[in-house]
Protein backbone atom coordinates (compact mmCIF):
# COMPACT_ATOMS: atom_id res chain seq x y z
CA UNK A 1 0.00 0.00 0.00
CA UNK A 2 1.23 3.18 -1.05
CA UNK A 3 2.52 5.52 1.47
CA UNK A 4 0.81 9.44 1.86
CA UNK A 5 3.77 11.07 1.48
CA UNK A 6 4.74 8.99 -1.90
CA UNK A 7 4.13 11.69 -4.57
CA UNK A 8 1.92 9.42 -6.85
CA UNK A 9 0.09 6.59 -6.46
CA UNK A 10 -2.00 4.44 -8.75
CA UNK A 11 -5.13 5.65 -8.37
CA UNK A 12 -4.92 9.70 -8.77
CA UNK A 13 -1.37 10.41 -9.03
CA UNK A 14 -1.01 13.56 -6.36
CA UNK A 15 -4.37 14.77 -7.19
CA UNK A 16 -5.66 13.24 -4.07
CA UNK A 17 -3.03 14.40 -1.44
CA UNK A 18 -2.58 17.53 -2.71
CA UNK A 19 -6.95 18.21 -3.10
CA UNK A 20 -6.93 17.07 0.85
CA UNK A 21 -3.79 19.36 1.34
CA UNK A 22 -5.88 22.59 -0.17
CA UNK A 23 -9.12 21.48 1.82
CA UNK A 24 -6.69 21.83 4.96
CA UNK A 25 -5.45 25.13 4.32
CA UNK A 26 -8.97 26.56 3.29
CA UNK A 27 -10.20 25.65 6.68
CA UNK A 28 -7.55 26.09 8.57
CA UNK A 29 -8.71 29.21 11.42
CA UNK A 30 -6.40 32.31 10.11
CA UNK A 31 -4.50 34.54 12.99
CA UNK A 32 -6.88 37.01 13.78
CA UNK A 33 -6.52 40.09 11.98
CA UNK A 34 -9.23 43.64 11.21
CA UNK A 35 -11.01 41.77 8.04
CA UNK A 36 -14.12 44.24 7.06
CA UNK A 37 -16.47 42.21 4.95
CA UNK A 38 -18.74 44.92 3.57
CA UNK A 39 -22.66 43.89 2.45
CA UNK A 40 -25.59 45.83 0.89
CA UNK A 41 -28.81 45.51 1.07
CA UNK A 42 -31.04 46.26 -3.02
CA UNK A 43 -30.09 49.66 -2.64
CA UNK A 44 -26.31 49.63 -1.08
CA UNK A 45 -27.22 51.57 1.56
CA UNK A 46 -24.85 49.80 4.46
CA UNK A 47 -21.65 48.66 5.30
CA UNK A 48 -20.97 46.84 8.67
CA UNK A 49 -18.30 45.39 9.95
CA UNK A 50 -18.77 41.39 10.40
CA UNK A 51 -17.34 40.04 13.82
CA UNK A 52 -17.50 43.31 15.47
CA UNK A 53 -20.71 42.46 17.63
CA UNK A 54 -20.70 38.99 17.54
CA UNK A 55 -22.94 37.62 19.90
CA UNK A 56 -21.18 34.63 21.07
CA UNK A 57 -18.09 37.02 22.02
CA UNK A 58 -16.77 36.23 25.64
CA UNK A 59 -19.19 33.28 26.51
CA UNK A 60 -18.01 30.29 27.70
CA UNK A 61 -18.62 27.52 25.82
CA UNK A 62 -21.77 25.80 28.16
CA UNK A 63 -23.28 29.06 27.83
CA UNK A 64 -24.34 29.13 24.02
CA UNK A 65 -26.84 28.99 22.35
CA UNK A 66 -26.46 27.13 19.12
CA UNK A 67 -28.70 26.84 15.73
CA UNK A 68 -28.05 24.22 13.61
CA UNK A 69 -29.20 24.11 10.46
CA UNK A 70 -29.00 21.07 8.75
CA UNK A 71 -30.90 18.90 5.91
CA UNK A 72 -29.43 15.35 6.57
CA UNK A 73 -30.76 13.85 10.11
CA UNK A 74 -27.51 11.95 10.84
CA UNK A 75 -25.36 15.08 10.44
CA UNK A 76 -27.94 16.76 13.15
CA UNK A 77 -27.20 14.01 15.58
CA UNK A 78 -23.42 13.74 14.95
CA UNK A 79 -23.40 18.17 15.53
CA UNK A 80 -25.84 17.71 18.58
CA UNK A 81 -23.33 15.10 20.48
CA UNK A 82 -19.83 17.20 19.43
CA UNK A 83 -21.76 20.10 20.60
CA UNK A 84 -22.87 18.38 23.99
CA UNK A 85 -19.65 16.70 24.35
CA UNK A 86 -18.22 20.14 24.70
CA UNK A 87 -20.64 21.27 26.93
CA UNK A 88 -23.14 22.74 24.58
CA UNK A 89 -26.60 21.91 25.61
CA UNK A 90 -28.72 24.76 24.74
CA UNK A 91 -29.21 23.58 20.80
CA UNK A 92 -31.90 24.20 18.44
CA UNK A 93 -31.85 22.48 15.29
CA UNK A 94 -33.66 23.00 11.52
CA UNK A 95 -34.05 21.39 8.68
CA UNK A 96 -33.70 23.67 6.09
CA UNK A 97 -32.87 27.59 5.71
CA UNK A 98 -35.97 28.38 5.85
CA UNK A 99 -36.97 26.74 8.95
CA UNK A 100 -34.15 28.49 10.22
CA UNK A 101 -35.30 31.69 9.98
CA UNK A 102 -38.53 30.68 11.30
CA UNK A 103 -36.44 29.44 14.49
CA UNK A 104 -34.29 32.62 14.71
CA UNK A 105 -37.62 34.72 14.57
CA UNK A 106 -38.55 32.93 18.07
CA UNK A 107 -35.13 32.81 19.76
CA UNK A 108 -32.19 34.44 19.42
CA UNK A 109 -28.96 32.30 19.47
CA UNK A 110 -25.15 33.10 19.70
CA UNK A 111 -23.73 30.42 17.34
CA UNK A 112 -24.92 29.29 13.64
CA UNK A 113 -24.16 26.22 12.27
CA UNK A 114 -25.16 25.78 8.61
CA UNK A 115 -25.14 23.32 5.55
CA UNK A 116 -24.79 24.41 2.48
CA UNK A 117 -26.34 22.69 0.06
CA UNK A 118 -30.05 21.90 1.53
CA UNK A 119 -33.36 22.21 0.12
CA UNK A 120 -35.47 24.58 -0.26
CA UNK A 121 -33.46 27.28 1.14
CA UNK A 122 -29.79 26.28 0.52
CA UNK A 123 -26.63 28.10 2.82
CA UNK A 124 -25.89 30.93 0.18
CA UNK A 125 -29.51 32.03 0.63
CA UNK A 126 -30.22 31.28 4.29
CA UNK A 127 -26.85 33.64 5.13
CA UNK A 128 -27.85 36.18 2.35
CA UNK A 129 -31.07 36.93 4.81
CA UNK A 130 -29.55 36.63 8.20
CA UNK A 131 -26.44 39.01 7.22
CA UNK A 132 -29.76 41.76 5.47
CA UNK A 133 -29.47 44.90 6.76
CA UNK A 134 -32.29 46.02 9.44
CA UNK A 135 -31.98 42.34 11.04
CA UNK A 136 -30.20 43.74 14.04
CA UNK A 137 -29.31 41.89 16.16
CA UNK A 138 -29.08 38.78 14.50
CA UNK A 139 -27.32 40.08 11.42
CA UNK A 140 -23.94 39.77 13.70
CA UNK A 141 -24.27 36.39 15.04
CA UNK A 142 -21.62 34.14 13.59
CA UNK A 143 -22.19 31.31 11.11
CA UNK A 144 -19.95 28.53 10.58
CA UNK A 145 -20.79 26.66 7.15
CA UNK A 146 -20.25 23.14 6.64
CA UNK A 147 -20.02 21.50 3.00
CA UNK A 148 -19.48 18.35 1.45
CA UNK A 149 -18.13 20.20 -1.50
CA UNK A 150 -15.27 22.80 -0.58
CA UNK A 151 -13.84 25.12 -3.56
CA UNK A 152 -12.29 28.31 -3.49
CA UNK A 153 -14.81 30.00 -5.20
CA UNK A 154 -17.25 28.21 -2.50
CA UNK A 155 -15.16 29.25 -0.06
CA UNK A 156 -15.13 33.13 -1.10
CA UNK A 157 -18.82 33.23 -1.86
CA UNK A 158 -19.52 31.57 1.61
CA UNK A 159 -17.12 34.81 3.01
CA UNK A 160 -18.31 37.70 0.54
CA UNK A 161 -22.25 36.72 1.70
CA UNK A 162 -21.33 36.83 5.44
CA UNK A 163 -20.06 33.31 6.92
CA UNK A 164 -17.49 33.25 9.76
CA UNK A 165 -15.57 30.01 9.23
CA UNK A 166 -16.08 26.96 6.67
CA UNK A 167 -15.89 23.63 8.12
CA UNK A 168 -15.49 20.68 5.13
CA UNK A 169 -17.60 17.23 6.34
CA UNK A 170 -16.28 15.12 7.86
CA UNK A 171 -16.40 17.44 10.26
CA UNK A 172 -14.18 16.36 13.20
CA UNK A 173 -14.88 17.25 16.72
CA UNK A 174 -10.87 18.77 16.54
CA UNK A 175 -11.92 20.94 14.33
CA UNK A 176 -15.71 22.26 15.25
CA UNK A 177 -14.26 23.20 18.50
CA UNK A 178 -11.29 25.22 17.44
CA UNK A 179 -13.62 27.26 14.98
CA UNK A 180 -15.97 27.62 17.85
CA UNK A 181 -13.79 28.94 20.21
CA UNK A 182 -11.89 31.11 18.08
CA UNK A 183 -15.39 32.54 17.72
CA UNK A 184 -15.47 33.02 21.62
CA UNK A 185 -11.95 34.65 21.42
CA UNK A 186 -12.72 37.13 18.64
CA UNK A 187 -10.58 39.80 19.84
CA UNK A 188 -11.18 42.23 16.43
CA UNK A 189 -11.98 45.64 17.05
């Protein structure tokens, strides 16, 4: 059996190690830095600054409160116990975009955790409305998307409409927590 740090192998060649090596480093949590991600509404009339009144900021971890949105039951389930394994027990969970706006007009949470590609309201669009101006205050709360399907040009949509991190499934428990509390520990100004 070929060995991963053999440069080809029978299969794929390098294709494979270097695709996984790229998925890495476009998930990989960034040092923390200013980033302004500006957004307008149909008639560009606002600019905000995204991260700069995050609602999760300075909770501990058992404190939040966490929507997941999510299409495939099994994902929910495998989310719900990483969440609850770190402490998380305050969840609410959707099936769809839309029913997550339906749950975020009855609660408010400090933590988003969204799919992608879902049905009827996919990711793009569920973000799109949460991030529209006048939906103060949950316009600031973060949203971690998680895809099946990473690509740059997923990955910079996913940040031009609004998303905090991007999380590629599998998603390991590792690696949900890191984004999560680097979400906590948002020290931009």
């Amino acid at each position: 059996m070929p060995q991963a740090s053999e440069p080809h192998d029978a299969v794929g060649g390098s294709t494979r190690i270097e695709r996984l090596t790229e998925s890495r480093q476009l998930t990989e949590p960034k040092p923390r830095s200013n980033i302004t991600i500006e957004g307008f509404d149909t008639q560009n009339r606002w600019r905000r600054s995204v991260g700069e009144l995050s609602t999760a900021f300075g909770k501990e971890l058992k404190s939040l409160k966490v929507l997941m949105v999510e299409d495939n039951s099994g994902m929910r389930l495998l989310l719900r116990t990483m969440l609850h394994t770190f402490g998380i027990t305050d969840i609410l969970q959707a099936r769809d975009g839309t029913a997550g706006i339906a749950e975020l007009r009855s609660h408010e949470v400090d933590l988003i955790l969204t799919d992608w590609e879902m049905e009827p309201m996919n990711g793009r669009d569920f973000i799109t409305r949460i991030r529209a101006a006048g939906n103060e205050p949950v316009c600031f709360t973060p949203i971690i998307v998680l895809t099946g399907y990473a690509s740059r040009g997923l990955l910079t949509e996913a940040f031009e409409i609004g998303a905090t991190h991007l999380l590629v499934k599998p998603v390991t428990p590792a690696s949900l927590l890191s984004r999560i509390q680097w979400v906590l520990n948002d020290d931009r100004q």
